[in-house]
C-alpha atoms as a PDB file:
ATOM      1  CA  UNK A   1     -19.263  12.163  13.911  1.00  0.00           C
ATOM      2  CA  UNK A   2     -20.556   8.918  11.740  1.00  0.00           C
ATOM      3  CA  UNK A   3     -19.943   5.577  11.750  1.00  0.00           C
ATOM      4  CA  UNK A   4     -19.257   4.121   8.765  1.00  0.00           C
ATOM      5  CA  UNK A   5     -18.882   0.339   7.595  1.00  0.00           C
ATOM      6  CA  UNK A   6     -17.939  -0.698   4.621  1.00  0.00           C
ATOM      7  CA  UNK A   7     -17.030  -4.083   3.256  1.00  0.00           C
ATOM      8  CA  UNK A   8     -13.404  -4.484   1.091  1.00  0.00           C
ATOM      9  CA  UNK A   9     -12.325  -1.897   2.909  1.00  0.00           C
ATOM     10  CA  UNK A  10      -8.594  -2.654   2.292  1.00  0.00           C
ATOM     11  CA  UNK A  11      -8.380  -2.411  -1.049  1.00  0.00           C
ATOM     12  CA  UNK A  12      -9.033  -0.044  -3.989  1.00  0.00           C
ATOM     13  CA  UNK A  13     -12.200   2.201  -3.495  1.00  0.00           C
ATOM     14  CA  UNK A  14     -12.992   0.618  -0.182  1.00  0.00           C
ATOM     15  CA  UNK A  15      -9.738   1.865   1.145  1.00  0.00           C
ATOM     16  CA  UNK A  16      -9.398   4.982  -0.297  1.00  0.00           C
ATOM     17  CA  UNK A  17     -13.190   5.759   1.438  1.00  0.00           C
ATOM     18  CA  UNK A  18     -12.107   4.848   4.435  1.00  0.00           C
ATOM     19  CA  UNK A  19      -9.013   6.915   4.356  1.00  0.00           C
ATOM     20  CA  UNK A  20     -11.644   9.462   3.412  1.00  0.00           C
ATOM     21  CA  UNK A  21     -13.628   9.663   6.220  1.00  0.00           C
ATOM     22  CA  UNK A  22     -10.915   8.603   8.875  1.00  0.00           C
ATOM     23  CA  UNK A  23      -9.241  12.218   7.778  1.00  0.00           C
ATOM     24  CA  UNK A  24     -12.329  13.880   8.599  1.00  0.00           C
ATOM     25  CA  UNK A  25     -12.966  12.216  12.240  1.00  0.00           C
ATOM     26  CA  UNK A  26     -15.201   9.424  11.841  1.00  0.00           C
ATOM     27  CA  UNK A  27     -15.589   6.261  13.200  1.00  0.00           C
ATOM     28  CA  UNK A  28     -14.731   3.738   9.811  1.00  0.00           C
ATOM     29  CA  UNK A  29     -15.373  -0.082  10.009  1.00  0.00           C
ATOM     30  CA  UNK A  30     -13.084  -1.960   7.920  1.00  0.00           C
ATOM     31  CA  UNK A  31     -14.158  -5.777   6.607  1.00  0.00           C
ATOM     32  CA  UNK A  32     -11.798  -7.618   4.827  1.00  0.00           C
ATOM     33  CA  UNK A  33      -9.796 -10.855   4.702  1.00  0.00           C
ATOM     34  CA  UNK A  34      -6.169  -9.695   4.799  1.00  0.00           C
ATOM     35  CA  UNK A  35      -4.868  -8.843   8.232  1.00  0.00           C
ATOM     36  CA  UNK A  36      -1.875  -7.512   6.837  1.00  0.00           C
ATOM     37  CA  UNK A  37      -3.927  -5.499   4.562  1.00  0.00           C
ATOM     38  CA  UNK A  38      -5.728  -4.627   7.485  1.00  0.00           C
ATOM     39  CA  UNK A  39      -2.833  -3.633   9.492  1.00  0.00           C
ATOM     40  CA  UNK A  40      -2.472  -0.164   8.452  1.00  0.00           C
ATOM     41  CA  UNK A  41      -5.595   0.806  10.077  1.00  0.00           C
ATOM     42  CA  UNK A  42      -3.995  -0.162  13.403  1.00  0.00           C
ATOM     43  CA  UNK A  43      -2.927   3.273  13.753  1.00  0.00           C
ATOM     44  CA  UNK A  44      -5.444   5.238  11.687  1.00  0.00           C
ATOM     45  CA  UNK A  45      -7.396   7.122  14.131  1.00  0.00           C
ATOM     46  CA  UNK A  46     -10.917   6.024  15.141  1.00  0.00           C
ATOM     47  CA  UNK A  47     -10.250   2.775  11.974  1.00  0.00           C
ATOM     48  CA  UNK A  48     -11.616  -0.678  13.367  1.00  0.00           C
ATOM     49  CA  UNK A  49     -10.313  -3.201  11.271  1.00  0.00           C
ATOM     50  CA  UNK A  50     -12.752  -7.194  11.542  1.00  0.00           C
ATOM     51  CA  UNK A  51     -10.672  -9.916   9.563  1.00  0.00           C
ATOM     52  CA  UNK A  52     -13.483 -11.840   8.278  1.00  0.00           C
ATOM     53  CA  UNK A  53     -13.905 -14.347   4.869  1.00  0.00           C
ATOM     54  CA  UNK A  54     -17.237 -12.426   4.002  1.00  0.00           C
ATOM     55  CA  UNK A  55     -17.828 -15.481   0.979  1.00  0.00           C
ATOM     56  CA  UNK A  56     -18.845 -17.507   4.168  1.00  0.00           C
ATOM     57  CA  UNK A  57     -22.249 -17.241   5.724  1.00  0.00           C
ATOM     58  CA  UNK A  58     -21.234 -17.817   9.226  1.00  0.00           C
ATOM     59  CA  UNK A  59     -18.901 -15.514   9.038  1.00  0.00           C
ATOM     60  CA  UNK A  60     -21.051 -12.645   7.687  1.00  0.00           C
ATOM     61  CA  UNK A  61     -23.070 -12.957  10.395  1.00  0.00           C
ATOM     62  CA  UNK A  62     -20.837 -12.922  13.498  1.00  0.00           C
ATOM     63  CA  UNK A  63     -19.277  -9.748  12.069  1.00  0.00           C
ATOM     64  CA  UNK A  64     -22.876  -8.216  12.164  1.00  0.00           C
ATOM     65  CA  UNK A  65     -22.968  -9.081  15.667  1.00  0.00           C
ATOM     66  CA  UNK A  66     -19.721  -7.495  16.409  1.00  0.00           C
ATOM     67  CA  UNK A  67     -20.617  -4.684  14.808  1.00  0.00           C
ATOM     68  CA  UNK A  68     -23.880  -4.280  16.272  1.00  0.00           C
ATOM     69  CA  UNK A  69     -22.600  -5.008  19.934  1.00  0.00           C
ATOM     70  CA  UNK A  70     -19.771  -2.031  19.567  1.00  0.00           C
ATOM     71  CA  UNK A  71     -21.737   0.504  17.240  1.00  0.00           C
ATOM     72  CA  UNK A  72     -25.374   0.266  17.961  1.00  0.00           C
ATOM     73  CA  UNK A  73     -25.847   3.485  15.700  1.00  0.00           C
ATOM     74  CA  UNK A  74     -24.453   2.912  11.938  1.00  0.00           C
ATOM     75  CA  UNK A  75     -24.998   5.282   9.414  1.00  0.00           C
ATOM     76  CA  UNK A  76     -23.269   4.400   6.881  1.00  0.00           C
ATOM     77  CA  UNK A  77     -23.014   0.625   4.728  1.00  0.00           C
ATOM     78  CA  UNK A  78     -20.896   0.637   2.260  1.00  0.00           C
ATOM     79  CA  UNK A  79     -20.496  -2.795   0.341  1.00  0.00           C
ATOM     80  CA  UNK A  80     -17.488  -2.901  -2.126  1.00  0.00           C
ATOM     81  CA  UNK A  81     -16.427  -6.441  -1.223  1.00  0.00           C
ATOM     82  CA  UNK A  82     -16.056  -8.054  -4.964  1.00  0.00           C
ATOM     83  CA  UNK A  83     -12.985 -11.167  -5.944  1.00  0.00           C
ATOM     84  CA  UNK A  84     -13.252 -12.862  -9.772  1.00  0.00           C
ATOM     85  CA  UNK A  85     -12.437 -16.251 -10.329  1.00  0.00           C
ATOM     86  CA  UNK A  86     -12.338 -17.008 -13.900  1.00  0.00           C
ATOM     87  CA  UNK A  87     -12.520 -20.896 -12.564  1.00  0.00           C
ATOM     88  CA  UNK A  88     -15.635 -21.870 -10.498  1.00  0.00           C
ATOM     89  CA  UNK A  89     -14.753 -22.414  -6.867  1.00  0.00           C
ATOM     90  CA  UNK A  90     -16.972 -22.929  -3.631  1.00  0.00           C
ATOM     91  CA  UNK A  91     -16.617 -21.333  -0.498  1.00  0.00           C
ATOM     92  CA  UNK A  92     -15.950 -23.849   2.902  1.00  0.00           C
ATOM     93  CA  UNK A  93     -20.270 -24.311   2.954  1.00  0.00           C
ATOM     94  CA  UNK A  94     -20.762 -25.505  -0.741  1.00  0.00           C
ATOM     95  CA  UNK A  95     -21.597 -21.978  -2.388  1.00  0.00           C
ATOM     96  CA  UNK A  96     -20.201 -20.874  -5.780  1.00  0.00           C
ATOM     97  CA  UNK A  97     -17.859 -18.118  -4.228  1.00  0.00           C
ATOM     98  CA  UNK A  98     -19.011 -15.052  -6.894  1.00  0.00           C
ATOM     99  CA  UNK A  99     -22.470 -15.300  -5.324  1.00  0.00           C
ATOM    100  CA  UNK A 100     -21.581 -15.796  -1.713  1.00  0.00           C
ATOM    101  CA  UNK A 101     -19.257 -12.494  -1.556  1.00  0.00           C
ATOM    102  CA  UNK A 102     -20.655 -10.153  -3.785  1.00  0.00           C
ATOM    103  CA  UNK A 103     -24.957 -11.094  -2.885  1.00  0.00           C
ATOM    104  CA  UNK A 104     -25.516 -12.920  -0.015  1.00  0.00           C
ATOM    105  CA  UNK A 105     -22.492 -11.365   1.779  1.00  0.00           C
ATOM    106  CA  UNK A 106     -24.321  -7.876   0.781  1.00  0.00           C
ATOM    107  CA  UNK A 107     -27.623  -9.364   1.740  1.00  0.00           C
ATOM    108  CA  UNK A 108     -26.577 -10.405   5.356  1.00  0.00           C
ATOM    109  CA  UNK A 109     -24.918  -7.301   6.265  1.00  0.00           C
ATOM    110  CA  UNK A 110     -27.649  -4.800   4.727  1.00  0.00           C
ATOM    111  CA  UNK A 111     -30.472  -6.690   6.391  1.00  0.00           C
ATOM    112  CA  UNK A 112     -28.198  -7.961   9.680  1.00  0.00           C
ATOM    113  CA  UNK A 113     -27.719  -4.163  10.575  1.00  0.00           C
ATOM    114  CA  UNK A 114     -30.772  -2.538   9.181  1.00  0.00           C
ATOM    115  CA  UNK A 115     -31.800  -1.979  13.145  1.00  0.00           C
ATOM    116  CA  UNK A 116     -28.385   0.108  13.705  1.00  0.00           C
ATOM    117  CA  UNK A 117     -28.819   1.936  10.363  1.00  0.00           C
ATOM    118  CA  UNK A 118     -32.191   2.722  11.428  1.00  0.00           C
ATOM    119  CA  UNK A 119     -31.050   4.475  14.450  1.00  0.00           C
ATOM    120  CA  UNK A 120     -28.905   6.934  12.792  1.00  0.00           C
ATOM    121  CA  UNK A 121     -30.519  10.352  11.045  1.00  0.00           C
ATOM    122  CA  UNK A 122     -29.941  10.161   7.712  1.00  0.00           C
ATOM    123  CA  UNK A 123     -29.138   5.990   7.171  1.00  0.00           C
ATOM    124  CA  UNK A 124     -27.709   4.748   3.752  1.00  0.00           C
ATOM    125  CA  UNK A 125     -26.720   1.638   2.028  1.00  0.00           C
ATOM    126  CA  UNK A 126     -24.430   1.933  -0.511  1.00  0.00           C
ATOM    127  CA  UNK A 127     -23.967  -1.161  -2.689  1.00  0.00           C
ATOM    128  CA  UNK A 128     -21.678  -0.790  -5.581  1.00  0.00           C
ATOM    129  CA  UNK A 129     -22.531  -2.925  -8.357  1.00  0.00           C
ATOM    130  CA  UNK A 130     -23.531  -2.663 -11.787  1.00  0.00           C
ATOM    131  CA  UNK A 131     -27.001  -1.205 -12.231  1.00  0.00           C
ATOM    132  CA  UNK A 132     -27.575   0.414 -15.648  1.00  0.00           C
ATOM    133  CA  UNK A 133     -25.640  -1.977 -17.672  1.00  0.00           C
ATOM    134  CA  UNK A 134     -27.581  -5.112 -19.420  1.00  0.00           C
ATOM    135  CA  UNK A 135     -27.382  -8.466 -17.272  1.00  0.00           C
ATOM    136  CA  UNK A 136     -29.302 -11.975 -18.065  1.00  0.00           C
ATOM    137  CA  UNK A 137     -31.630 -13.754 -15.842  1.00  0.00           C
ATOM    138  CA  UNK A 138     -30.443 -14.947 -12.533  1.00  0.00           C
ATOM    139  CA  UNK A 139     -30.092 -18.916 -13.007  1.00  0.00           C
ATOM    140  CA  UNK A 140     -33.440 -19.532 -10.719  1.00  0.00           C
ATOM    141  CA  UNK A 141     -32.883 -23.600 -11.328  1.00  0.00           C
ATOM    142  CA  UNK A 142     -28.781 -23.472 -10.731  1.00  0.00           C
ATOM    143  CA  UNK A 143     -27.877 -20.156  -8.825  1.00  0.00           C
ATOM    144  CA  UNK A 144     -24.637 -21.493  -8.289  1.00  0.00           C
ATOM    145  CA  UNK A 145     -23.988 -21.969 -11.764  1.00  0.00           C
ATOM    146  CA  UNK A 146     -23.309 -25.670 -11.459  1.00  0.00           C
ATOM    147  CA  UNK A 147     -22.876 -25.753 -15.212  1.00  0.00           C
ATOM    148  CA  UNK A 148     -21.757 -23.872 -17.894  1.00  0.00           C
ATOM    149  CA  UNK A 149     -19.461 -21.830 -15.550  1.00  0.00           C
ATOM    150  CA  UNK A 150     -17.750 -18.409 -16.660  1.00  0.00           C
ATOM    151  CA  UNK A 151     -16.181 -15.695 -15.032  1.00  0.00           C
ATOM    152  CA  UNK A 152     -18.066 -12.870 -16.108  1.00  0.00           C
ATOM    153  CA  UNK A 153     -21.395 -14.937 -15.940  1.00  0.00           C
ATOM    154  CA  UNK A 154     -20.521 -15.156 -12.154  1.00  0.00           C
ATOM    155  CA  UNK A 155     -19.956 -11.605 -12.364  1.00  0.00           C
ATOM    156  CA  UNK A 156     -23.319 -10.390 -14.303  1.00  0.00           C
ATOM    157  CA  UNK A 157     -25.578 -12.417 -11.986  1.00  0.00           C
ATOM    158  CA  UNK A 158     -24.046 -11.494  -8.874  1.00  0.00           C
ATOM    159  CA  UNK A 159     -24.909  -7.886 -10.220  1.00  0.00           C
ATOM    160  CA  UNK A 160     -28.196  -8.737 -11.200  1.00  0.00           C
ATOM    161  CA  UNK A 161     -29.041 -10.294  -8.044  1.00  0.00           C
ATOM    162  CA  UNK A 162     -28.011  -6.979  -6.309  1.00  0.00           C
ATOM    163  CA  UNK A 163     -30.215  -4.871  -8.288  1.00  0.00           C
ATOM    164  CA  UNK A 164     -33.161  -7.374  -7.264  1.00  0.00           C
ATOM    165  CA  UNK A 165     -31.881  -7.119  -3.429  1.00  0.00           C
ATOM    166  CA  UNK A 166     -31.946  -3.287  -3.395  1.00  0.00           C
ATOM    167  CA  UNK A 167     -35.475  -3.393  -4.470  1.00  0.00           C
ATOM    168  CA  UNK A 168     -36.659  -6.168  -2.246  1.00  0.00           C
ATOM    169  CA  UNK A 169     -34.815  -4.275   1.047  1.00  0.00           C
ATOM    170  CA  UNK A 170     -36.459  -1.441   0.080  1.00  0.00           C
ATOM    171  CA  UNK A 171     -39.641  -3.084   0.238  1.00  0.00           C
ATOM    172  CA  UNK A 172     -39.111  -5.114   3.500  1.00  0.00           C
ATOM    173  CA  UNK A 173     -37.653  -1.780   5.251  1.00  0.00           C
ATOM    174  CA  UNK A 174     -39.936   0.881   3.936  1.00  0.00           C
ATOM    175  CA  UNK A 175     -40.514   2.639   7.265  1.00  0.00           C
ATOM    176  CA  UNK A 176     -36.709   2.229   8.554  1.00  0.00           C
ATOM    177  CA  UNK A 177     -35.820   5.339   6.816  1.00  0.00           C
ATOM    178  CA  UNK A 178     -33.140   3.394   5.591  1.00  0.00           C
ATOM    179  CA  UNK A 179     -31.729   4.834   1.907  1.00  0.00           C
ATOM    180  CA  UNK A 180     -30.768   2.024  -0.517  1.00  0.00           C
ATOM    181  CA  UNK A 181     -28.224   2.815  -2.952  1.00  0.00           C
ATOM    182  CA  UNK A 182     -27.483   1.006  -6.244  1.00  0.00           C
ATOM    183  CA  UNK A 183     -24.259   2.814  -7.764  1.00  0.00           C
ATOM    184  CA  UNK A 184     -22.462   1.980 -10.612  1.00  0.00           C
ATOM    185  CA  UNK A 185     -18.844   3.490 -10.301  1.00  0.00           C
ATOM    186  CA  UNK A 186     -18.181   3.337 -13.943  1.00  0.00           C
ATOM    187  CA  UNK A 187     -14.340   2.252 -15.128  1.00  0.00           C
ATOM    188  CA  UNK A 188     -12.196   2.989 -12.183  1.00  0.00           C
ATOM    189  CA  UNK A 189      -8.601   1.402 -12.176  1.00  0.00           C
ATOM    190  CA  UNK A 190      -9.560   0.259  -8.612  1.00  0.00           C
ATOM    191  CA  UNK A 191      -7.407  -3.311  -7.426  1.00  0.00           C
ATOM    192  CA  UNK A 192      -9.291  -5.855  -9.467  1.00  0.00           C
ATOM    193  CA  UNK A 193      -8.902  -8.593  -6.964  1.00  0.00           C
ATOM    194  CA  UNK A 194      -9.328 -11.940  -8.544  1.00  0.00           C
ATOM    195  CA  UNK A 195      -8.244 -15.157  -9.664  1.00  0.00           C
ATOM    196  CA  UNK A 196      -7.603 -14.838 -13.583  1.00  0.00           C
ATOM    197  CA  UNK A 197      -7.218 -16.748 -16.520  1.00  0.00           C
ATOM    198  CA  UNK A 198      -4.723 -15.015 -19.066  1.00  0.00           C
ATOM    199  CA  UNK A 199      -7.007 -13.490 -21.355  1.00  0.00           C
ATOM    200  CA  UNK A 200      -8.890 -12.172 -18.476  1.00  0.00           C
ATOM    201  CA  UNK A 201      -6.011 -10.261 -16.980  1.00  0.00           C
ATOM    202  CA  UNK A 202      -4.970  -8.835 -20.221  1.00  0.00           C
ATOM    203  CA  UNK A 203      -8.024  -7.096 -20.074  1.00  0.00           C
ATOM    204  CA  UNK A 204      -8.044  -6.315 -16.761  1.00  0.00           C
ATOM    205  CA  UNK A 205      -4.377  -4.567 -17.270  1.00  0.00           C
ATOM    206  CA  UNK A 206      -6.475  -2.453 -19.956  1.00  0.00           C
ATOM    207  CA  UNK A 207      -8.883  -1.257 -17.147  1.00  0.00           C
ATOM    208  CA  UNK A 208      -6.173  -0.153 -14.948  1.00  0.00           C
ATOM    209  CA  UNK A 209      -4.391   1.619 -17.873  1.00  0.00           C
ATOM    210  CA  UNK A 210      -7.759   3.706 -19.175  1.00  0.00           C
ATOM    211  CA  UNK A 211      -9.626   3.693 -15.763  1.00  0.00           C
ATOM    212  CA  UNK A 212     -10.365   6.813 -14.178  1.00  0.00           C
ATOM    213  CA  UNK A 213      -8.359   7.438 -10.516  1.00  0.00           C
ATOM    214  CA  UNK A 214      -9.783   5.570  -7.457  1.00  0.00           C
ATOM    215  CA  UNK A 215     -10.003   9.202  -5.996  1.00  0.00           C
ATOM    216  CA  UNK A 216     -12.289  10.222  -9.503  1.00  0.00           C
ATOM    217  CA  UNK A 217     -14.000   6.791  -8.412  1.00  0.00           C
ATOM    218  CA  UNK A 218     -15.509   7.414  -5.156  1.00  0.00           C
ATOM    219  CA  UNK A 219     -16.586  11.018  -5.431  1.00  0.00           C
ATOM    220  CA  UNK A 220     -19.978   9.593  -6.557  1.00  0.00           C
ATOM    221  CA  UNK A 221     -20.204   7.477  -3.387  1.00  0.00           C
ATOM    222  CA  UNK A 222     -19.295  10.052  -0.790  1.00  0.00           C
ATOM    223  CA  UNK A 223     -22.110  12.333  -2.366  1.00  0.00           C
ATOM    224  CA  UNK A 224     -24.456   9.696  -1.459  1.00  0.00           C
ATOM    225  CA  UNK A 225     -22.829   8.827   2.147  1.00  0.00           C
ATOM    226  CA  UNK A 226     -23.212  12.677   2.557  1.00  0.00           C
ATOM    227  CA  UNK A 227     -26.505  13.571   1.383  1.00  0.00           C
ATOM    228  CA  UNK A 228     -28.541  10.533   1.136  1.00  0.00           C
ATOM    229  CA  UNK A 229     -31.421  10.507  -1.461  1.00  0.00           C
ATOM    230  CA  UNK A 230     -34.591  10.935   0.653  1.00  0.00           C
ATOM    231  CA  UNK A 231     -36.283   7.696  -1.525  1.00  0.00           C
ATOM    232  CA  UNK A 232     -35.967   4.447  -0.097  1.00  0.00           C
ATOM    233  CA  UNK A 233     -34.324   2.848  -3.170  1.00  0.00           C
ATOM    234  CA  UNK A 234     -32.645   4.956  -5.873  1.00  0.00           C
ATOM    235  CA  UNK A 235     -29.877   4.020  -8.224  1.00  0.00           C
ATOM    236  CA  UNK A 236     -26.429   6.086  -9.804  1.00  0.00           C
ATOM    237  CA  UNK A 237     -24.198   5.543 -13.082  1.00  0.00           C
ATOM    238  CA  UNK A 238     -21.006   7.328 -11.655  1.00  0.00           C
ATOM    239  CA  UNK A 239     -22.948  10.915 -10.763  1.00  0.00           C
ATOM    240  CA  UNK A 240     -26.267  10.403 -12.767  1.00  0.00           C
ATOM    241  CA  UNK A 241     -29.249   9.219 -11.720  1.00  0.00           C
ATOM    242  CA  UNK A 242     -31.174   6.525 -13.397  1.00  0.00           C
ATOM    243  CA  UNK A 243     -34.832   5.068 -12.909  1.00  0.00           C
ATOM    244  CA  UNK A 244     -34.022   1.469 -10.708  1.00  0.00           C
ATOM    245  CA  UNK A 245     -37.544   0.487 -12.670  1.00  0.00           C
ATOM    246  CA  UNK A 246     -38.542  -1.992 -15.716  1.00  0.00           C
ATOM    247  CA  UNK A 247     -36.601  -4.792 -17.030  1.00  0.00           C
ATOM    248  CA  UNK A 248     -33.540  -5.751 -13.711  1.00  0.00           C
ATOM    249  CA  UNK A 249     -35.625  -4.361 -11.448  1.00  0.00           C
ATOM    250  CA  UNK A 250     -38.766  -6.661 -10.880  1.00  0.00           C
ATOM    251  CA  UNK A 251     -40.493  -6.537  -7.467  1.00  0.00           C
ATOM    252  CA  UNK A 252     -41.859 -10.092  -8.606  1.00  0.00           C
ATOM    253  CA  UNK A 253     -38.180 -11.342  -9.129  1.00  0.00           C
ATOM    254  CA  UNK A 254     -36.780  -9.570  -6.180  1.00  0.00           C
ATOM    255  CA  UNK A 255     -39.321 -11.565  -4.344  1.00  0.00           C
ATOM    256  CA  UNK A 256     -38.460 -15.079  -6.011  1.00  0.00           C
ATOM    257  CA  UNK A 257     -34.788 -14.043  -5.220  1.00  0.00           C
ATOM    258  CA  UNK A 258     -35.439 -12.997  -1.785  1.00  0.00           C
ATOM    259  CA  UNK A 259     -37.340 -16.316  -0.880  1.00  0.00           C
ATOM    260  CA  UNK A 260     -34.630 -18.572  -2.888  1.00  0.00           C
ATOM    261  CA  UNK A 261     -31.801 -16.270  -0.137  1.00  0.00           C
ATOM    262  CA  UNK A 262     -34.327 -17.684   2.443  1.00  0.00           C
ATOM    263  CA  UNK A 263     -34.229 -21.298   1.805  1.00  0.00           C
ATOM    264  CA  UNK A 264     -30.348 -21.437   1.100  1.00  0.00           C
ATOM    265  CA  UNK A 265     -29.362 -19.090   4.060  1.00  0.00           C
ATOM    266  CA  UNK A 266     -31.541 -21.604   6.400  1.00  0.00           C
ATOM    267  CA  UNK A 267     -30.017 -24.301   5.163  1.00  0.00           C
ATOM    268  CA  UNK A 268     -26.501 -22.899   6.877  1.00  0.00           C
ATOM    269  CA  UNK A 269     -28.395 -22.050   9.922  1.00  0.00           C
ATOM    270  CA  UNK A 270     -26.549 -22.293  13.533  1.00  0.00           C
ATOM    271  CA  UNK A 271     -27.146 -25.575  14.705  1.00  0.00           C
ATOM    272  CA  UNK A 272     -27.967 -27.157  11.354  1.00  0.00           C
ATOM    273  CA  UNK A 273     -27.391 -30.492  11.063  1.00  0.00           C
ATOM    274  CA  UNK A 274     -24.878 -30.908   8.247  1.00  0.00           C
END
């Protein structure tokens, strides 16, 4: 029996993997924000369901702590947790919400329960994002895209920044055992959760209409939950694998990003002055 956690668990892929592997026995970890969403794991089986905002810092980690406390052995992250705002918006702590939920929220929990993942046999982190399509720099000087917001911008760097954080845990964790996954899902008519602006959602309503089924979707991520690559850092576009080398995948970027997460994650510390 595994353990499996996985972040937006209520909603599109999430949900449908954690219906997955609650129908064959396991123990499934469900993060999300909606406790009526998350109701309908109340019954489920072996389903725990953690209301948490993950867009807030604090919050990501006392779930890690709650985690770790009831599951000591994890073997299984998955990290689907995504919301578009075509509007720029911060979070409760003063960071643009795109890059709280979909990097540092991914960056707290893979690194927060890297000593539970470690225990298990075969560990993986699953982190579905973007790699293999073209993204710009990250914004070193204004990461929270203080000017010039967009949408999609939000979107790219978030992605960007992921591809730079699978390399970097990789790094940090090399002994762990720990398997980082970058995996692109390709177009899946998954539940697009977001805030948008009309021309936005017009083409979102084309995704759902041409996307492949969120049961087509996750196929590629339960082949790496099941048999994870033996590498510490490897990367998928929907079933293929790709090279997570050259141009997105710097190990001198990942290190500029990984010391920029430092300095912004200490400055929400416990016990911070504010």
């Amino acid at each position: 029996m595994k353990t499996i956690v996985i972040s937006g668990g209520t909603d599109g892929m999430g949900k449908a993997l954690a219906m997955e592997y609650l129908g064959r026995g396991d123990n499934v970890v469900v993060l999300g924000r909606d406790p009526a969403k998350g109701a309908v794991f109340a019954e489920a089986g072996r389903a725990t369901f953690i209301q948490a905002d993950l867009g807030l810092v604090a919050r990501n980690r006392e779930v890690v702590g709650l985690i770790a406390e009831r599951f000591p052995v994890v073997d299984a992250l998955v990290l689907c947790a995504r919301h578009f705002r075509s509007a720029r918006v911060e979070t409760a702590e003063g960071i643009e919400s795109t890059f709280a939920l979909e990097y540092l929220s991914r960056h707290l929990l893979g690194h927060g329960l890297a000593a539970a993942l470690g225990r298990a046999e075969r560990p993986v982190i699953v982190n579905v994002s973007g790699p293999g399509t073209a993204k710009p720099e990250i914004r070193w000087h204004d990461v929270s895209l203080t000017r010039g917001y967009h949408g999609v911008a939000a979107q790219l760097q978030a992605g960007r920044a992921n591809d730079l954080l699978g390399v970097a845990f990789a790094a940090e964790h090399a002994g762990s055992g720990i398997s980082y996954v970058l995996l692109n899902p390709g177009g899946v008519a998954t539940s697009f959760s977001g805030d948008y602006d009309a021309a936005t959602a017009a083409h979102v309503e084309a995704l759902k209409r041409y996307g492949k089924p969120v049961e087509e979707g996750i196929v590629p991520i339960i082949a790496r939950i099941d048999d994870p690559p033996a590498e510490p850092l490897s990367a998928f576009v929907e079933g293929r694998r790709i090279a997570p080398t050259g141009p997105g995948f710097e190990p001198g970027a990942a290190k500029r990003l990984a010391e920029v997460t430092r300095r912004l994650l200490a400055e929400h510390r416990p016990g911070r002055p504010s």
